[in-house]
C-alpha atoms as a PDB file:
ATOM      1  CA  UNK A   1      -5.651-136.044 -38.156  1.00  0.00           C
ATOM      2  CA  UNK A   2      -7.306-136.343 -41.637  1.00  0.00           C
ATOM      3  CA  UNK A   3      -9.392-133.664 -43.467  1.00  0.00           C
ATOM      4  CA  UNK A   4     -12.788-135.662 -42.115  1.00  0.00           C
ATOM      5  CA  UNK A   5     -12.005-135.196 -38.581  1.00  0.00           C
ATOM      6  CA  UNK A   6     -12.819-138.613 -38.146  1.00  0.00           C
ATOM      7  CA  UNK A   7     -11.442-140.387 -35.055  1.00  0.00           C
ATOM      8  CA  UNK A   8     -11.654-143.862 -33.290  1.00  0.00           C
ATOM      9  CA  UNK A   9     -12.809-142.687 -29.828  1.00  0.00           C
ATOM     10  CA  UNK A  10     -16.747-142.123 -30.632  1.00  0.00           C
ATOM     11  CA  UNK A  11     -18.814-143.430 -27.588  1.00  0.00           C
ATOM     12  CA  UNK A  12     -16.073-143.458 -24.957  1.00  0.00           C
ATOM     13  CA  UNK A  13     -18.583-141.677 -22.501  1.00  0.00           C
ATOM     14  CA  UNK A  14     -22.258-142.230 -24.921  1.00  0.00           C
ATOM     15  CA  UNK A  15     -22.088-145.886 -26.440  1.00  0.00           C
ATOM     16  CA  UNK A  16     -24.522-144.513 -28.728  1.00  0.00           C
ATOM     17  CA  UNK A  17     -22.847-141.879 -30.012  1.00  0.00           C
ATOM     18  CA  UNK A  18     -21.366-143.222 -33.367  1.00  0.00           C
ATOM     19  CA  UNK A  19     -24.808-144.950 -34.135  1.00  0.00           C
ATOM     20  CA  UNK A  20     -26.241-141.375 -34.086  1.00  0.00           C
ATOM     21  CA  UNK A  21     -23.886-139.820 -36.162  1.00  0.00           C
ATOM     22  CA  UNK A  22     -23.716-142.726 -38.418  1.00  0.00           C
ATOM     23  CA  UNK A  23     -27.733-142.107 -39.235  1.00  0.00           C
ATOM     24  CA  UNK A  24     -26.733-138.122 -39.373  1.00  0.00           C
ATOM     25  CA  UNK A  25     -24.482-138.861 -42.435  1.00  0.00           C
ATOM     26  CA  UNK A  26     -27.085-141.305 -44.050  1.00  0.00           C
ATOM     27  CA  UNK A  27     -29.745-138.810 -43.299  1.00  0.00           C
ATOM     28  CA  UNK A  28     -27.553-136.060 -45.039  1.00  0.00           C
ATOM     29  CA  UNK A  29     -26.878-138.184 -48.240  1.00  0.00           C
ATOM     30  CA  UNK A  30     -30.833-138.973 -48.422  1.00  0.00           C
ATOM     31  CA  UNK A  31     -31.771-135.968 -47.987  1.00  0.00           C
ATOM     32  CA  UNK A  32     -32.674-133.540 -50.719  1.00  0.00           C
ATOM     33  CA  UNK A  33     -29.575-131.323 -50.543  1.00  0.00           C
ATOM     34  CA  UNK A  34     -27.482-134.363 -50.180  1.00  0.00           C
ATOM     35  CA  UNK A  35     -28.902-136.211 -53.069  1.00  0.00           C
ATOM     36  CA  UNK A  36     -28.541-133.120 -55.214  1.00  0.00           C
ATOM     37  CA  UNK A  37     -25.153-132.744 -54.354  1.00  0.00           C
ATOM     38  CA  UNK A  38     -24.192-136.470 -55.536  1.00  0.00           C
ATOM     39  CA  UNK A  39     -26.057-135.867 -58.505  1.00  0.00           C
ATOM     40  CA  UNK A  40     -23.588-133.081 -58.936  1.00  0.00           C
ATOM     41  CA  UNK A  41     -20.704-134.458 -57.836  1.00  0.00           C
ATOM     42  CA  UNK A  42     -20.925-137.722 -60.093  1.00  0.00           C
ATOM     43  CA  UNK A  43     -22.081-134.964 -63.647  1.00  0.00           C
ATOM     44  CA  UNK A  44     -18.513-133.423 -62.453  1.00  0.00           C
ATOM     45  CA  UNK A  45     -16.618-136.709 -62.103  1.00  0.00           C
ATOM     46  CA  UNK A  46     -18.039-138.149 -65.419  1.00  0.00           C
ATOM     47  CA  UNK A  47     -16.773-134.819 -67.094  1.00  0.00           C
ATOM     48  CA  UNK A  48     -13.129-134.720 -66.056  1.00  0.00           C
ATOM     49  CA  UNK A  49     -10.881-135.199 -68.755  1.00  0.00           C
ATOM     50  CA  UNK A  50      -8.219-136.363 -66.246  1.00  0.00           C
ATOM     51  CA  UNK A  51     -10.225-139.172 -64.546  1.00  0.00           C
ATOM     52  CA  UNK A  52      -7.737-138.514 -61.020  1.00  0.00           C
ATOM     53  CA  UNK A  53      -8.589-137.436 -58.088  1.00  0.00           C
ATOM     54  CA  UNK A  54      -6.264-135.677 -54.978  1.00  0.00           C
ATOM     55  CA  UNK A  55      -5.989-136.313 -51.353  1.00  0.00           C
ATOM     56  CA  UNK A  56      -5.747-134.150 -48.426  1.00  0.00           C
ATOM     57  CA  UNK A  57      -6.767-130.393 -50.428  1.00  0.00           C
ATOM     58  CA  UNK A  58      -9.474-129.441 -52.546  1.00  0.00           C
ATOM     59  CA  UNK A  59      -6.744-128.612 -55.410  1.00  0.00           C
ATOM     60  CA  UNK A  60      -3.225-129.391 -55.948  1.00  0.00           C
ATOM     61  CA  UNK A  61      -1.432-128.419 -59.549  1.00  0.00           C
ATOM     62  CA  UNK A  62      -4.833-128.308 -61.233  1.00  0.00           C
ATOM     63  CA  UNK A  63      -6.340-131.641 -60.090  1.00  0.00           C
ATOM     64  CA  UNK A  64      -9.012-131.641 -57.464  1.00  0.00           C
ATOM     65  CA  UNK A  65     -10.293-134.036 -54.619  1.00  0.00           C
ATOM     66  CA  UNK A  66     -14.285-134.812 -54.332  1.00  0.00           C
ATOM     67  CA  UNK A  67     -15.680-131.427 -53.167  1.00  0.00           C
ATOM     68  CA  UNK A  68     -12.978-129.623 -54.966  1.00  0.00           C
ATOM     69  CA  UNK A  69     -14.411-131.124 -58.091  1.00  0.00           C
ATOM     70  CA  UNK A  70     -17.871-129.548 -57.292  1.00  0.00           C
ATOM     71  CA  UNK A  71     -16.329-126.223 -56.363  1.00  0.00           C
ATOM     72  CA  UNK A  72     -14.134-125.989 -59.648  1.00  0.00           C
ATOM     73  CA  UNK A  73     -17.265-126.411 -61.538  1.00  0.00           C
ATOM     74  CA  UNK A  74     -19.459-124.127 -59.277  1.00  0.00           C
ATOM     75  CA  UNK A  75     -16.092-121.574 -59.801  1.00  0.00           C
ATOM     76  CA  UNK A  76     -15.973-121.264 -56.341  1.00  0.00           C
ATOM     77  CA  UNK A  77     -12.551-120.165 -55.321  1.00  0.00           C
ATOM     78  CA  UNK A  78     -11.238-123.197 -53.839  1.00  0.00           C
ATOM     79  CA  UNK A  79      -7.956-121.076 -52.435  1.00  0.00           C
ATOM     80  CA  UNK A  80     -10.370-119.562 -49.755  1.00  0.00           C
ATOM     81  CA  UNK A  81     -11.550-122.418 -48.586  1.00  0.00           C
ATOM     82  CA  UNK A  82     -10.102-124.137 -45.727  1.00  0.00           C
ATOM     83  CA  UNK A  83     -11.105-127.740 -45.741  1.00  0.00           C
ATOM     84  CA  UNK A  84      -9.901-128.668 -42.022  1.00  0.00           C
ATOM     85  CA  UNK A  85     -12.810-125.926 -40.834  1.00  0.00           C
ATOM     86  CA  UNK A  86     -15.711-128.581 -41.814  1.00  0.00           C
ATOM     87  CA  UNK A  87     -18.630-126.704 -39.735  1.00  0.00           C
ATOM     88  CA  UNK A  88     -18.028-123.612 -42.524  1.00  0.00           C
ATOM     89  CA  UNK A  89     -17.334-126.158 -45.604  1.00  0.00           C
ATOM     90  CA  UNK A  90     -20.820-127.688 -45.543  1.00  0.00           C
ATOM     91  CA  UNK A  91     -22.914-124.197 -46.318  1.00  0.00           C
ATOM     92  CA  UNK A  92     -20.274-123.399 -48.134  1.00  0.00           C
ATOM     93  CA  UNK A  93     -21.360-126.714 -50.604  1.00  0.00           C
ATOM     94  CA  UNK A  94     -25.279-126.601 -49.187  1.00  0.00           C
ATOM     95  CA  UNK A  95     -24.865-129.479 -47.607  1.00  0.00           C
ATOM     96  CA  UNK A  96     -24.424-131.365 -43.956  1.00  0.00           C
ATOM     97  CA  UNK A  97     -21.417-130.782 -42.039  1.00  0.00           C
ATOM     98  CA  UNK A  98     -21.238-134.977 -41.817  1.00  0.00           C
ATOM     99  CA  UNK A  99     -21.829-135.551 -45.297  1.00  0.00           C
ATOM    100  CA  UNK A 100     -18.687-133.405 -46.507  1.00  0.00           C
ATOM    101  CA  UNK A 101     -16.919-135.380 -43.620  1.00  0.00           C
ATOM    102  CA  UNK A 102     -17.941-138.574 -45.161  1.00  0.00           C
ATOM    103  CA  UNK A 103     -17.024-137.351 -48.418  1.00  0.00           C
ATOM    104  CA  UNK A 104     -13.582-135.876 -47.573  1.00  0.00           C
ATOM    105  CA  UNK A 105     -13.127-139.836 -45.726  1.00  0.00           C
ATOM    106  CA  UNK A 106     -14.118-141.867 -49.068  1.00  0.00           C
ATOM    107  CA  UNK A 107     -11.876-139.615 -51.134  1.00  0.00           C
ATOM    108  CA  UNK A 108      -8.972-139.315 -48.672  1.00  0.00           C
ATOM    109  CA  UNK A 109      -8.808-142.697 -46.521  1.00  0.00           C
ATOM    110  CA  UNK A 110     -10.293-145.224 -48.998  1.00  0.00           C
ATOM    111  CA  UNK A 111      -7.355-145.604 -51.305  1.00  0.00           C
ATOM    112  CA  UNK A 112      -3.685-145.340 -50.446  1.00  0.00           C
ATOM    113  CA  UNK A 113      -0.977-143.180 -51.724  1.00  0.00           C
ATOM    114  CA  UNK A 114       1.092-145.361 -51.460  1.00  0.00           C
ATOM    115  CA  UNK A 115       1.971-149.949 -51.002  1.00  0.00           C
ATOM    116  CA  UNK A 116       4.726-151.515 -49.027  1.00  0.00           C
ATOM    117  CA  UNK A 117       7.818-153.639 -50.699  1.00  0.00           C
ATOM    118  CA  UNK A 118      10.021-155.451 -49.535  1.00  0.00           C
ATOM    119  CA  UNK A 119      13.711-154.938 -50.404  1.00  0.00           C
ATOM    120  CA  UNK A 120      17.268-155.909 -49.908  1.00  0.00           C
ATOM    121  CA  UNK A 121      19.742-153.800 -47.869  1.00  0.00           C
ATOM    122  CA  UNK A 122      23.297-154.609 -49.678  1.00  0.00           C
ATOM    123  CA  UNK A 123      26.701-153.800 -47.788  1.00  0.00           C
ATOM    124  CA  UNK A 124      27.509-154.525 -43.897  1.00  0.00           C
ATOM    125  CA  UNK A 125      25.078-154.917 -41.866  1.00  0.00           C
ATOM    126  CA  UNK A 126      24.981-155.848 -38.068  1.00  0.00           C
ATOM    127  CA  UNK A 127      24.656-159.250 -36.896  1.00  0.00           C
ATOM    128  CA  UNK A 128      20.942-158.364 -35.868  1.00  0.00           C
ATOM    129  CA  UNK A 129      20.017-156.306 -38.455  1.00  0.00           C
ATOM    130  CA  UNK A 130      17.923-157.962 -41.097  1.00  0.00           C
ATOM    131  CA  UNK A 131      19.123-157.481 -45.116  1.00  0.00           C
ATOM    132  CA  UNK A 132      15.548-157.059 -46.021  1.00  0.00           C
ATOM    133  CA  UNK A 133      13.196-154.264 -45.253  1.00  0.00           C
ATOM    134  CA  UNK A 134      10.138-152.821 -45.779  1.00  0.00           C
ATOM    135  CA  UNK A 135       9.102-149.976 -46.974  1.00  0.00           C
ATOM    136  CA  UNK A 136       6.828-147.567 -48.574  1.00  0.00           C
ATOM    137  CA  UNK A 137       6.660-146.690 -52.132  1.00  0.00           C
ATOM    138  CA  UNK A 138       3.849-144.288 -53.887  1.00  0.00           C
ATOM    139  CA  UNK A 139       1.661-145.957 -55.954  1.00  0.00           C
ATOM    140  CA  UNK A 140       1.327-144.232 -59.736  1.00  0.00           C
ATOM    141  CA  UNK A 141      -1.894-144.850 -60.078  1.00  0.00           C
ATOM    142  CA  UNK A 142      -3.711-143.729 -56.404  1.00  0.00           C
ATOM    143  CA  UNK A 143      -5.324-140.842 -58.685  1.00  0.00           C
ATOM    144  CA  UNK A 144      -6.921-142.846 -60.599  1.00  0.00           C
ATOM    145  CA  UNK A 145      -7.846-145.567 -58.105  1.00  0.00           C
ATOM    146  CA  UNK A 146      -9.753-142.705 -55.261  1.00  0.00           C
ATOM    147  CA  UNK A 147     -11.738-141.234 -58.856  1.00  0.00           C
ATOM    148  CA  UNK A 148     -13.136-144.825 -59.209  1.00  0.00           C
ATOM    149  CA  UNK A 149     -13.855-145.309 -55.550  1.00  0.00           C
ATOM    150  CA  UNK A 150     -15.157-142.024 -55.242  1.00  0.00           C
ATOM    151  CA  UNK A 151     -17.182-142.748 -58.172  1.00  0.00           C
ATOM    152  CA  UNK A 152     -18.321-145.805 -57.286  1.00  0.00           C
ATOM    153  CA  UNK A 153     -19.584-144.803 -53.678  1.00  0.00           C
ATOM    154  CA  UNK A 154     -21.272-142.182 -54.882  1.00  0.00           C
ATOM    155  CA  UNK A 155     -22.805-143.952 -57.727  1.00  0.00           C
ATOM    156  CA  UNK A 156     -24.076-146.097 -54.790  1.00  0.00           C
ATOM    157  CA  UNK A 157     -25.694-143.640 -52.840  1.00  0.00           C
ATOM    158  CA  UNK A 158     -27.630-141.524 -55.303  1.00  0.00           C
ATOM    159  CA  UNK A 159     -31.198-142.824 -55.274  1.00  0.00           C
ATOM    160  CA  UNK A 160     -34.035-142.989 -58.114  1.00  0.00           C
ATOM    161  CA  UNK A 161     -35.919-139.810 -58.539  1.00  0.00           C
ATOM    162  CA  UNK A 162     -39.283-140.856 -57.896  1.00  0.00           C
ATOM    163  CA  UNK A 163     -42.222-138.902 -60.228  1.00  0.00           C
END
């Protein structure tokens, strides 16, 4: 299971269910801590020298997902922070439990680590074996790829300050 928790079994017994939690998380990024957490969040993004962005952990060798972004520059100690416990990781960034889910998903699930090629299998192979196969290779630039999504969606959802 990813970081977000997400899963594709909403509404098995309440058809209704993933339309309410869908207007939860837009109700959490509309709302006044979750706009001022964007606002945040996209400052951060806009300041890293190293426009890349992790998957799975809030740091890994010095380069941070979404939230760990915010946290690095809020010097929280990300190392304490368990990102699979998402009911304690929303006060912990003053914000809704579903929008760090929905954050955690854009920066996780939106871009792949990694593409599929095909290739050729050379020596003996058995009659019904195939010579070509495919399989997965890490893309080099997935860092840089989830910082522009990540910027992008959240670009999308900040709204005008009205006066």
């Amino acid at each position: 299971m990813s970081r977000s928790g997400y899963c594709e079994d909403y509404g098995d017994d309440d058809p209704l269910a993933l339309g309410r939690y869908r207007a939860q998380v837009m109700s959490a990024i509309r709302g006044k801590r979750g706009q001022a957490l964007l606002r945040e969040l996209l400052a951060a993004l806009d300041a890293m020298p190293d426009k890349q962005l992790v998957a799975g952990e809030l740091e890994a060798d010095g380069h941070f997902c979404a939230l760990g972004v915010v946290g690095q520059a809020r010097g929280l100690d990300l190392a304490s922070i368990d990102t699979y416990d998402v009911e304690a990781l929303g006060p912990k960034f003053n914000i809704a439990e579903q929008l760090a889910r929905e954050i955690m998903w854009v920066n996780d699930e939106h871009v792949s680590d990694h593409r599929w090629e095909w290739v050729e299998i050379c020596g003996p192979m058995r009659r019904w074996e195939s010579h070509e196969q495919q399989v997965q290779v890490p893309k080099e630039q997935a860092g840089a790829q989830r910082w522009q999504a990540v910027r992008d969606w959240v670009a999308m959802h900040i709204t005008k300050e009205s006066k």
